[in-house]
Protein backbone atom coordinates (compact mmCIF):
# COMPACT_ATOMS: atom_id res chain seq x y z
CA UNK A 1 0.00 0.00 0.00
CA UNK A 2 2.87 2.32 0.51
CA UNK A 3 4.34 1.53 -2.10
CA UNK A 4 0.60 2.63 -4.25
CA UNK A 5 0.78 6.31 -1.78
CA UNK A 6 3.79 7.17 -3.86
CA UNK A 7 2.60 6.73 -7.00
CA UNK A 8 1.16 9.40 -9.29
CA UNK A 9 -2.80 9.72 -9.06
CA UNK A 10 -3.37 11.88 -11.76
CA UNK A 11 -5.66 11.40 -14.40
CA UNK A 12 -2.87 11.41 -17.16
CA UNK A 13 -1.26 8.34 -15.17
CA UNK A 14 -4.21 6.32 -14.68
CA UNK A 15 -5.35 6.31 -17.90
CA UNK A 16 -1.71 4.84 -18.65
CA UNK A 17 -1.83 2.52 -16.65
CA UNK A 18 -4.78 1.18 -17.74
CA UNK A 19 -3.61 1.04 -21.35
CA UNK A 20 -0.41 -0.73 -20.50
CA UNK A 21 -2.78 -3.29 -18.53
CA UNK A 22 -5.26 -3.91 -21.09
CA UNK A 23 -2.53 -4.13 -23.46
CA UNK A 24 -0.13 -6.46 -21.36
CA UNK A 25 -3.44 -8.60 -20.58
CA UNK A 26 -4.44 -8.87 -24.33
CA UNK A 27 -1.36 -9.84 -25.48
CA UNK A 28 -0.48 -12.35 -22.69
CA UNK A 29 -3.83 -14.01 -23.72
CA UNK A 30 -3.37 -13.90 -27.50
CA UNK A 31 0.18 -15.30 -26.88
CA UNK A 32 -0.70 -18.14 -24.77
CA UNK A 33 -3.69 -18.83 -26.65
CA UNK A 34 -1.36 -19.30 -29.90
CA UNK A 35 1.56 -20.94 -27.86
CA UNK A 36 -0.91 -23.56 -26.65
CA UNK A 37 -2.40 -24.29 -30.03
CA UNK A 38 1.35 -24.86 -31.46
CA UNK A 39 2.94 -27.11 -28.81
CA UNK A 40 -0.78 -29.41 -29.17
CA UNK A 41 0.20 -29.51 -33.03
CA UNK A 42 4.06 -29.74 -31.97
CA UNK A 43 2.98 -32.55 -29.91
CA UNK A 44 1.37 -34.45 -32.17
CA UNK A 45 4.67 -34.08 -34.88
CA UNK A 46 6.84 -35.21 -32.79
CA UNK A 47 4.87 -37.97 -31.36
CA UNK A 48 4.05 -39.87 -34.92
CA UNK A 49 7.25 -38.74 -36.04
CA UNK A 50 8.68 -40.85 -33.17
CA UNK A 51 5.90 -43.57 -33.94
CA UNK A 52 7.12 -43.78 -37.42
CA UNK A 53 10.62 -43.88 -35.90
CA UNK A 54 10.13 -46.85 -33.97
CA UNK A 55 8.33 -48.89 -36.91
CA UNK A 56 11.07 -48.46 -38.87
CA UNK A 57 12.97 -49.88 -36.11
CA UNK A 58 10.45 -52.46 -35.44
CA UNK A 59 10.61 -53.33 -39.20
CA UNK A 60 14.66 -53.64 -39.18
CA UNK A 61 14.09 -55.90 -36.38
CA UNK A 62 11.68 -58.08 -38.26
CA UNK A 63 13.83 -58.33 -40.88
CA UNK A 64 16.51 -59.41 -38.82
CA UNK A 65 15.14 -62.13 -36.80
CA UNK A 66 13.55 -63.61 -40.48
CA UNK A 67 16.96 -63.19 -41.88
CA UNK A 68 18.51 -65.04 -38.92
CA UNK A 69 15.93 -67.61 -39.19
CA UNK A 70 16.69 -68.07 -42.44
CA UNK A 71 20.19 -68.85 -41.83
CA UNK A 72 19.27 -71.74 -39.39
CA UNK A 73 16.91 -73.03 -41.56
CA UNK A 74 19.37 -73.70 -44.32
CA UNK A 75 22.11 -74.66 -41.89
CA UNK A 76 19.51 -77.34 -40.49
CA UNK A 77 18.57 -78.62 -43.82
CA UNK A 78 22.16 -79.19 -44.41
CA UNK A 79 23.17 -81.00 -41.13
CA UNK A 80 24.50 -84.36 -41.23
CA UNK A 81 22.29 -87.16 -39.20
CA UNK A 82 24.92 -88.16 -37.18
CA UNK A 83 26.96 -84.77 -36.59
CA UNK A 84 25.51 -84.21 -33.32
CA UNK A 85 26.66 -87.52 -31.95
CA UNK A 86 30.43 -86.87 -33.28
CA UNK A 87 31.69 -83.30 -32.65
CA UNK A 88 34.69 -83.02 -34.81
CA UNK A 89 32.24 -83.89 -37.44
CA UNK A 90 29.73 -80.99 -35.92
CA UNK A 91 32.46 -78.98 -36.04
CA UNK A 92 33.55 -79.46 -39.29
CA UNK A 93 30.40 -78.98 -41.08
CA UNK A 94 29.58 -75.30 -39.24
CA UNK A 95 33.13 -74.64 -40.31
CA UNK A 96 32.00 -74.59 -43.75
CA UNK A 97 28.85 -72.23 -43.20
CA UNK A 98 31.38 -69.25 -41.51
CA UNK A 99 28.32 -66.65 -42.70
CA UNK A 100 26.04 -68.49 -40.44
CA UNK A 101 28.46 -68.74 -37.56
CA UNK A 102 29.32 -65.31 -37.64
CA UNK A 103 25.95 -64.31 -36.60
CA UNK A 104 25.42 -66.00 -33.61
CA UNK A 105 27.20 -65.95 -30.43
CA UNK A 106 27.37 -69.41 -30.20
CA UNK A 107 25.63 -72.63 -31.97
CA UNK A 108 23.76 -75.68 -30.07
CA UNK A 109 22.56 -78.82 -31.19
CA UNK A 110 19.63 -80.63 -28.83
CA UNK A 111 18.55 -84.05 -28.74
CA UNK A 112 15.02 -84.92 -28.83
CA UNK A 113 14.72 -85.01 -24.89
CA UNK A 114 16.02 -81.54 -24.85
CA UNK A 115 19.71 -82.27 -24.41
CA UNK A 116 22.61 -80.13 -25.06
CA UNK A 117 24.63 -82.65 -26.82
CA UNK A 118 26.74 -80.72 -28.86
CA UNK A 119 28.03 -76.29 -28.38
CA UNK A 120 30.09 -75.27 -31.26
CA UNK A 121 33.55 -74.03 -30.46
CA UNK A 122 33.72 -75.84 -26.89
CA UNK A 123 33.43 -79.53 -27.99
CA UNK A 124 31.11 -81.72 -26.50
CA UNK A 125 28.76 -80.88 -23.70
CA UNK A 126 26.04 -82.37 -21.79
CA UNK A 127 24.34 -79.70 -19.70
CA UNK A 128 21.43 -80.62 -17.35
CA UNK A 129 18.44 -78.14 -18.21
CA UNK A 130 15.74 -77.51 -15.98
CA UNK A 131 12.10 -78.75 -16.85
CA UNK A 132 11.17 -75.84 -17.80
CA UNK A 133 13.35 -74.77 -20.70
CA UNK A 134 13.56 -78.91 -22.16
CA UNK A 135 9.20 -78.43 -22.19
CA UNK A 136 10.09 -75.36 -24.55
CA UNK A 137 12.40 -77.51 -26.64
CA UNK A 138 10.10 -80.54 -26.58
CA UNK A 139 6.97 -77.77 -27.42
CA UNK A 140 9.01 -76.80 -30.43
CA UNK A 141 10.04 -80.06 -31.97
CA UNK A 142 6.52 -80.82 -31.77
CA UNK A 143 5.61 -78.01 -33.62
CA UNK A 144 8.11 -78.12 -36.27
CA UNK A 145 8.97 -74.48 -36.57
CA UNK A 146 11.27 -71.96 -35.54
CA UNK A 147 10.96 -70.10 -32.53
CA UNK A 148 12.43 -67.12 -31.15
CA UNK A 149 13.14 -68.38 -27.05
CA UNK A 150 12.28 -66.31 -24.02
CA UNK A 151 15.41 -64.22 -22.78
CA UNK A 152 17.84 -66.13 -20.21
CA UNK A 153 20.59 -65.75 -18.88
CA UNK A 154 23.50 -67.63 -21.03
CA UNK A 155 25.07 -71.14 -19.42
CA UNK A 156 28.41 -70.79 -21.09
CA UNK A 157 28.42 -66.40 -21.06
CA UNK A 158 26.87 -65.85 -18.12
CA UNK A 159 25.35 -62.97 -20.44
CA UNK A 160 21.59 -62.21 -21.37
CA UNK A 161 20.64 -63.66 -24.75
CA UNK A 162 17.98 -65.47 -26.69
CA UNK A 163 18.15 -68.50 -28.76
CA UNK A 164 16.29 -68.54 -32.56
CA UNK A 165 15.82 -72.18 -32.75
CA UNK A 166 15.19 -74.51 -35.80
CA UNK A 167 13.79 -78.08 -35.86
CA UNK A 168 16.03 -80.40 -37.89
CA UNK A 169 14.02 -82.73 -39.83
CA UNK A 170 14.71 -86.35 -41.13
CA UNK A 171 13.85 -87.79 -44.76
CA UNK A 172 10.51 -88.31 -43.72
CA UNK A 173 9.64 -84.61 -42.35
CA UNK A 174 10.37 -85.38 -38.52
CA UNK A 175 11.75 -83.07 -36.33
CA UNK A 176 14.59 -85.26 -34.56
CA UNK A 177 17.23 -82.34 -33.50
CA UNK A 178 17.33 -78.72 -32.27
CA UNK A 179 19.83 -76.43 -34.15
CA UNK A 180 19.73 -73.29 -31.81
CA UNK A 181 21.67 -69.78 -31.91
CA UNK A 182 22.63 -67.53 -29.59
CA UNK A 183 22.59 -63.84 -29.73
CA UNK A 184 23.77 -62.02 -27.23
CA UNK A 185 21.57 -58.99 -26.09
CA UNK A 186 24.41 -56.77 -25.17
CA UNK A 187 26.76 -56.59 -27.97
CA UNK A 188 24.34 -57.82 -30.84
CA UNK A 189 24.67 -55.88 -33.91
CA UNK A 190 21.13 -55.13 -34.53
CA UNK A 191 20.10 -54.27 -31.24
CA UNK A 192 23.17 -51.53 -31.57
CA UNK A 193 21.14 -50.09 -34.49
CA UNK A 194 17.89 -49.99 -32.42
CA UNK A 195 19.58 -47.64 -29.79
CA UNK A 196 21.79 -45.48 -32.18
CA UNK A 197 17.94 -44.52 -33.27
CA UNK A 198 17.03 -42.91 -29.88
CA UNK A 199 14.88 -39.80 -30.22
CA UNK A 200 16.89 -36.81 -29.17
CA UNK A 201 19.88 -36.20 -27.23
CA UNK A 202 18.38 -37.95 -24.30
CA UNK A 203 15.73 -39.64 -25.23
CA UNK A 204 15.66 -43.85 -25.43
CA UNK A 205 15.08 -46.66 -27.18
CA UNK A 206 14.18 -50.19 -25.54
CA UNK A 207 12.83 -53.72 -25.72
CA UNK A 208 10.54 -56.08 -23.73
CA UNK A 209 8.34 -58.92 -24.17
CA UNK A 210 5.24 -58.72 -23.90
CA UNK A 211 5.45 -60.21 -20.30
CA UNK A 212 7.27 -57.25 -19.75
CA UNK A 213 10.65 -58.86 -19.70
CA UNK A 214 13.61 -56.00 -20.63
CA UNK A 215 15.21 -57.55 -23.77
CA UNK A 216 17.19 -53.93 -24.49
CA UNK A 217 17.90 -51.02 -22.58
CA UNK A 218 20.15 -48.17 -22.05
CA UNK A 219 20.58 -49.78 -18.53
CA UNK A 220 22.16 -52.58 -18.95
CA UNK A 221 21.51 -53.84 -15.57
CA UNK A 222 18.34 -53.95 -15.98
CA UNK A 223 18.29 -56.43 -18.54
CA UNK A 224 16.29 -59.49 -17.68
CA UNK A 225 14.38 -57.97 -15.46
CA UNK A 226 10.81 -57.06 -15.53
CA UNK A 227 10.11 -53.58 -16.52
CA UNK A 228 7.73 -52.83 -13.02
CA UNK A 229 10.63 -54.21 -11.40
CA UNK A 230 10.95 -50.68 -9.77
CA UNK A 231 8.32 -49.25 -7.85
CA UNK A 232 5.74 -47.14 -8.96
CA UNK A 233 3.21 -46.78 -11.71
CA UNK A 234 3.46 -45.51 -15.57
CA UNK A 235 0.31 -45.49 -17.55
CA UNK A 236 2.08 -45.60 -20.85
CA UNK A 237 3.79 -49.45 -19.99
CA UNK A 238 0.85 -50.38 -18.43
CA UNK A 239 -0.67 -49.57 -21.87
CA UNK A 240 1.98 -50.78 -24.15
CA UNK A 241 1.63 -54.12 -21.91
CA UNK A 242 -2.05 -54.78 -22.74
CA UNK A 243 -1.63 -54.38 -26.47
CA UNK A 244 -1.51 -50.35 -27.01
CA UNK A 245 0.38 -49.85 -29.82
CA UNK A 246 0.89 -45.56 -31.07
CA UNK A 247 2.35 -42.98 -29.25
CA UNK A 248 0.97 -41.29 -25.73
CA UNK A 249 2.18 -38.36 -23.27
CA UNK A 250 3.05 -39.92 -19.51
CA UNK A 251 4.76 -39.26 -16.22
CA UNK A 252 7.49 -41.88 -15.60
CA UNK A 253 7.65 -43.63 -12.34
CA UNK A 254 10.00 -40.14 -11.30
CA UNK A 255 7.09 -38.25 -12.47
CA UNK A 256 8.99 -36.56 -15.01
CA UNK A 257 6.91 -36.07 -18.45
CA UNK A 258 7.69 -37.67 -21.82
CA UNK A 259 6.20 -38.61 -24.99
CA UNK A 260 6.05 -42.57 -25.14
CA UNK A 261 5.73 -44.74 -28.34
CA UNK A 262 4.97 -48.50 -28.90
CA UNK A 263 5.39 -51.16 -31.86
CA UNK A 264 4.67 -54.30 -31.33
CA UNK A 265 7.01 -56.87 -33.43
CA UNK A 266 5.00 -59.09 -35.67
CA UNK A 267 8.05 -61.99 -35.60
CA UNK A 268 8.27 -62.63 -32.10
CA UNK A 269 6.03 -61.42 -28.97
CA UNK A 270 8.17 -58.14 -28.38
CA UNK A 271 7.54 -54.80 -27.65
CA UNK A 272 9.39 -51.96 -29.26
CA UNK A 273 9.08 -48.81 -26.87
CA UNK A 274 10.92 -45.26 -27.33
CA UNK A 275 10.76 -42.55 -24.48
CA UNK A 276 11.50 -38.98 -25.46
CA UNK A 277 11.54 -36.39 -22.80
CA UNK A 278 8.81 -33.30 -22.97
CA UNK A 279 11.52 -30.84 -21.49
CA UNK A 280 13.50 -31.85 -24.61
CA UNK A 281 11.41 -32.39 -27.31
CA UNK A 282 9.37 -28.71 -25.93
CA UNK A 283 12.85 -27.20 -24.91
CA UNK A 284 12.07 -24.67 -28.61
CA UNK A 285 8.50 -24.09 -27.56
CA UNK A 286 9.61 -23.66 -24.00
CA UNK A 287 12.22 -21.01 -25.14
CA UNK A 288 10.19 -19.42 -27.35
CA UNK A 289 7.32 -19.02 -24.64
CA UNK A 290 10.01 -17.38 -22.38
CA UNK A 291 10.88 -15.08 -25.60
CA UNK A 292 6.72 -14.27 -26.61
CA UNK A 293 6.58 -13.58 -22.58
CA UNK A 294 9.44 -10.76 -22.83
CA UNK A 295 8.03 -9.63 -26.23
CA UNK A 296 4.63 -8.87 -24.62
CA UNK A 297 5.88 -7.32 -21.81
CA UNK A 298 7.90 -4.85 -24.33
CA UNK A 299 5.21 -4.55 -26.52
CA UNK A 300 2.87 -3.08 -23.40
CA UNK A 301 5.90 -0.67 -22.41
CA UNK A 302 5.91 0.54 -26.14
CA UNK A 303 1.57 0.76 -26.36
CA UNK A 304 2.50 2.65 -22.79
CA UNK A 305 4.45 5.41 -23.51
CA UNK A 306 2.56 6.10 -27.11
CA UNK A 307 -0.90 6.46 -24.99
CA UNK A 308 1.15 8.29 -22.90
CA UNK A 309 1.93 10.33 -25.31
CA UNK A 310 -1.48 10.02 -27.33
CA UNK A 311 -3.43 11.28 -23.63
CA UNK A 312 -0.63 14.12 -23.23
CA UNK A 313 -2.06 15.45 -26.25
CA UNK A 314 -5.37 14.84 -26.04
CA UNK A 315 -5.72 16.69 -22.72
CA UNK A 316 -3.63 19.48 -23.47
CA UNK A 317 -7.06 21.35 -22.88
CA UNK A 318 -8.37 19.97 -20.22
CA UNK A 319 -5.15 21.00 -18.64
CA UNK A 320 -4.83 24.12 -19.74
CA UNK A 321 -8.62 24.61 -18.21
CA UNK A 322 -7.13 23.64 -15.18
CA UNK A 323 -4.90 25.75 -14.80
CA UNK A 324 -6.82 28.95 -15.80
CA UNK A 325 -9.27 27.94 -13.04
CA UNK A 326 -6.36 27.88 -10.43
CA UNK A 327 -5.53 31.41 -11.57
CA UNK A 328 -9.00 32.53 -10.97
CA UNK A 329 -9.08 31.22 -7.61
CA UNK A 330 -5.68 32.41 -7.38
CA UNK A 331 -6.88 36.11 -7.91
CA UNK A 332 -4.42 36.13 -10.70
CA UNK A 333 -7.11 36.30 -13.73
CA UNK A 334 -10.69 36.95 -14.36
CA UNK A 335 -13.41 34.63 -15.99
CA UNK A 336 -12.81 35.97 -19.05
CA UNK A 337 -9.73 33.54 -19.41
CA UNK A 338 -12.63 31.09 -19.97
CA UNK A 339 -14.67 32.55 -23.03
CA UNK A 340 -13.82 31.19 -26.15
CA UNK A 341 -12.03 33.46 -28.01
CA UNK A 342 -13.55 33.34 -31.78
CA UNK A 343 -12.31 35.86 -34.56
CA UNK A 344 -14.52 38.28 -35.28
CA UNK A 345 -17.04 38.10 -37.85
CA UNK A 346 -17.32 40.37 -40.85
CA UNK A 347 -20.03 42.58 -40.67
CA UNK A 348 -22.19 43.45 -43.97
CA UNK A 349 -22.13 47.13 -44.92
């Protein structure tokens, strides 16, 4: 309130004032109004930009995986009967198909009870497997077709990886061996490309199941581990889990805000996600908002002084009235200083 006792309380000022405030208040509106509109359209270009971003990448990894398939599949077809029951042999004949062996970490061969009976590169092995993993490998030699696996943790690594694995079938059709390969989920080649596709500067790529199982992630830590592992809640996994495929805007489980995107990959039962951070992907629209702010506030300082200006000269009168009353009070001049002085008129003769 002091501070309000020292200012001016003359007409001149308050009409001013009141122009720089109806000003200032206009133009804040119009500004965040327009500012508003943009970063919902902004929003929206960056989030199926990022969609179409992450089906490309979804598509690579399709391609990939069939690719890799492939490979087995003629490696299998090519397999001698007997070369999983003599490993020099084994070893001989993947020696031939380098290509093949280049792509995979590593090379099994399982009998039909699920058996490791043969890793290429360490000789022979027989590992004991749990029940659960030899009822996957029983599950697909029944089926006859390759599978991508779940993600485990490698035997002979000690590293996270999957398995493609391709029935080997006898003369008459019958799936009698396993040909399996390993690719490992932290140096694989085209898991590098996934995350050298990140959106922004810190923005992320990464990969789950959809059990929520972390295939990929800049973490690697947190690989083979389920993606609610940590506690909290985010709306866009939650989503992403129960089939959501598109883009979305979520808090993460630090509450900070980002634009989320899901593929799912047609090949195997995995979930593409990308996160990009609102505080990047909005850093222009946040600087320009800062910049429209500071242009608003000049613009009223600039509609100020021109009604300042605009009211000094529209009141010249009024003040001179003024001050030809104070005179009159003042003794210092009679009414007359308040006729109207008109020329006078010409008189007919």
């Amino acid at each position: 309130m002091a501070v309000l006792a020292l200012l001016p309380r003359s007409l001149k000022f308050r009409m001013t004032a009141v122009v720089v405030m109806l000003v200032l208040i206009a133009t804040v509106i119009v500004t965040w109004v327009a500012l508003v509109l943009a970063e919902r359209d902004m929003k929206g270009v960056i989030g199926n930009q990022q969609y179409a971003l992450l089906s490309s990448a979804a598509a690579q990894v399709d391609a990939q995986i069939t690719a890799k398939k492939a490979l087995l599949a003629s490696l299998a077809d090519a397999v001698p009967p007997d070369a999983g029951q003599d490993p020099q042999r084994m070893g001989a004949f993947v020696a031939r198909h380098p290509a093949v062996r280049k792509q995979f970490l590593n090379l099994h061969i399982f009998n039909q009870n699920g058996v490791l009976i043969h890793t290429e590169g360490e000789g022979a092995a027989v590992l004991a497997l749990d029940e659960r993993p030899r009822a996957f490998l029983r599950k697909v030699l029944a089926n006859g077709r390759a599978v991508v696996s779940p993600p485990f943790k490698s035997i002979l690594s000690g590293r996270p990886a999957i398995m493609i694995i391709q029935p080997v079938l006898d003369a008459q059709g019958k799936a009698v061996m396993l040909l399996g390969g390993t690719i490992d989920l932290i140096d694989s080649d085209f898991l590098a490309q996934i995350a050298a596709q990140k959106p922004g500067k810190t923005g992320y790529m990464f990969i789950m199941t959809t059990q929520g199982i972390l295939l990929h992630h800049p973490n690697p830590k947190r690989l083979l581990e389920h993606i609610n592992a940590r506690p909290g809640y985010n709306r866009a996994t939650e989503m992403a889990l129960q089939g959501f495929e598109g883009w979305t805007e979520a808090a993460n489980k630090d509450g900070s805000e980002g634009i989320y995107s899901y593929k799912h990959v047609s090949t195997t039962n995995w979930i593409i996600g990308a996160r990009f951070p609102v505080d990047e992907a909005f850093a222009p629209m946040i600087e320009m908002r800062r910049h429209a702010m500071l242009a608003a506030g000049a613009f009223a300082a600039l509609a100020g002084l021109m009604a300042w200006l605009a009211i000094q000269t529209l009141l010249k009168p009024l003040g001179r009235l003024r001050h030809n009353i104070n005179d009159i009070r003042n003794g210092e001049a009679s009414i007359g200083v308040l006729q109207r002085r008109r020329a006078p008129a010409n008189r007919r003769n």
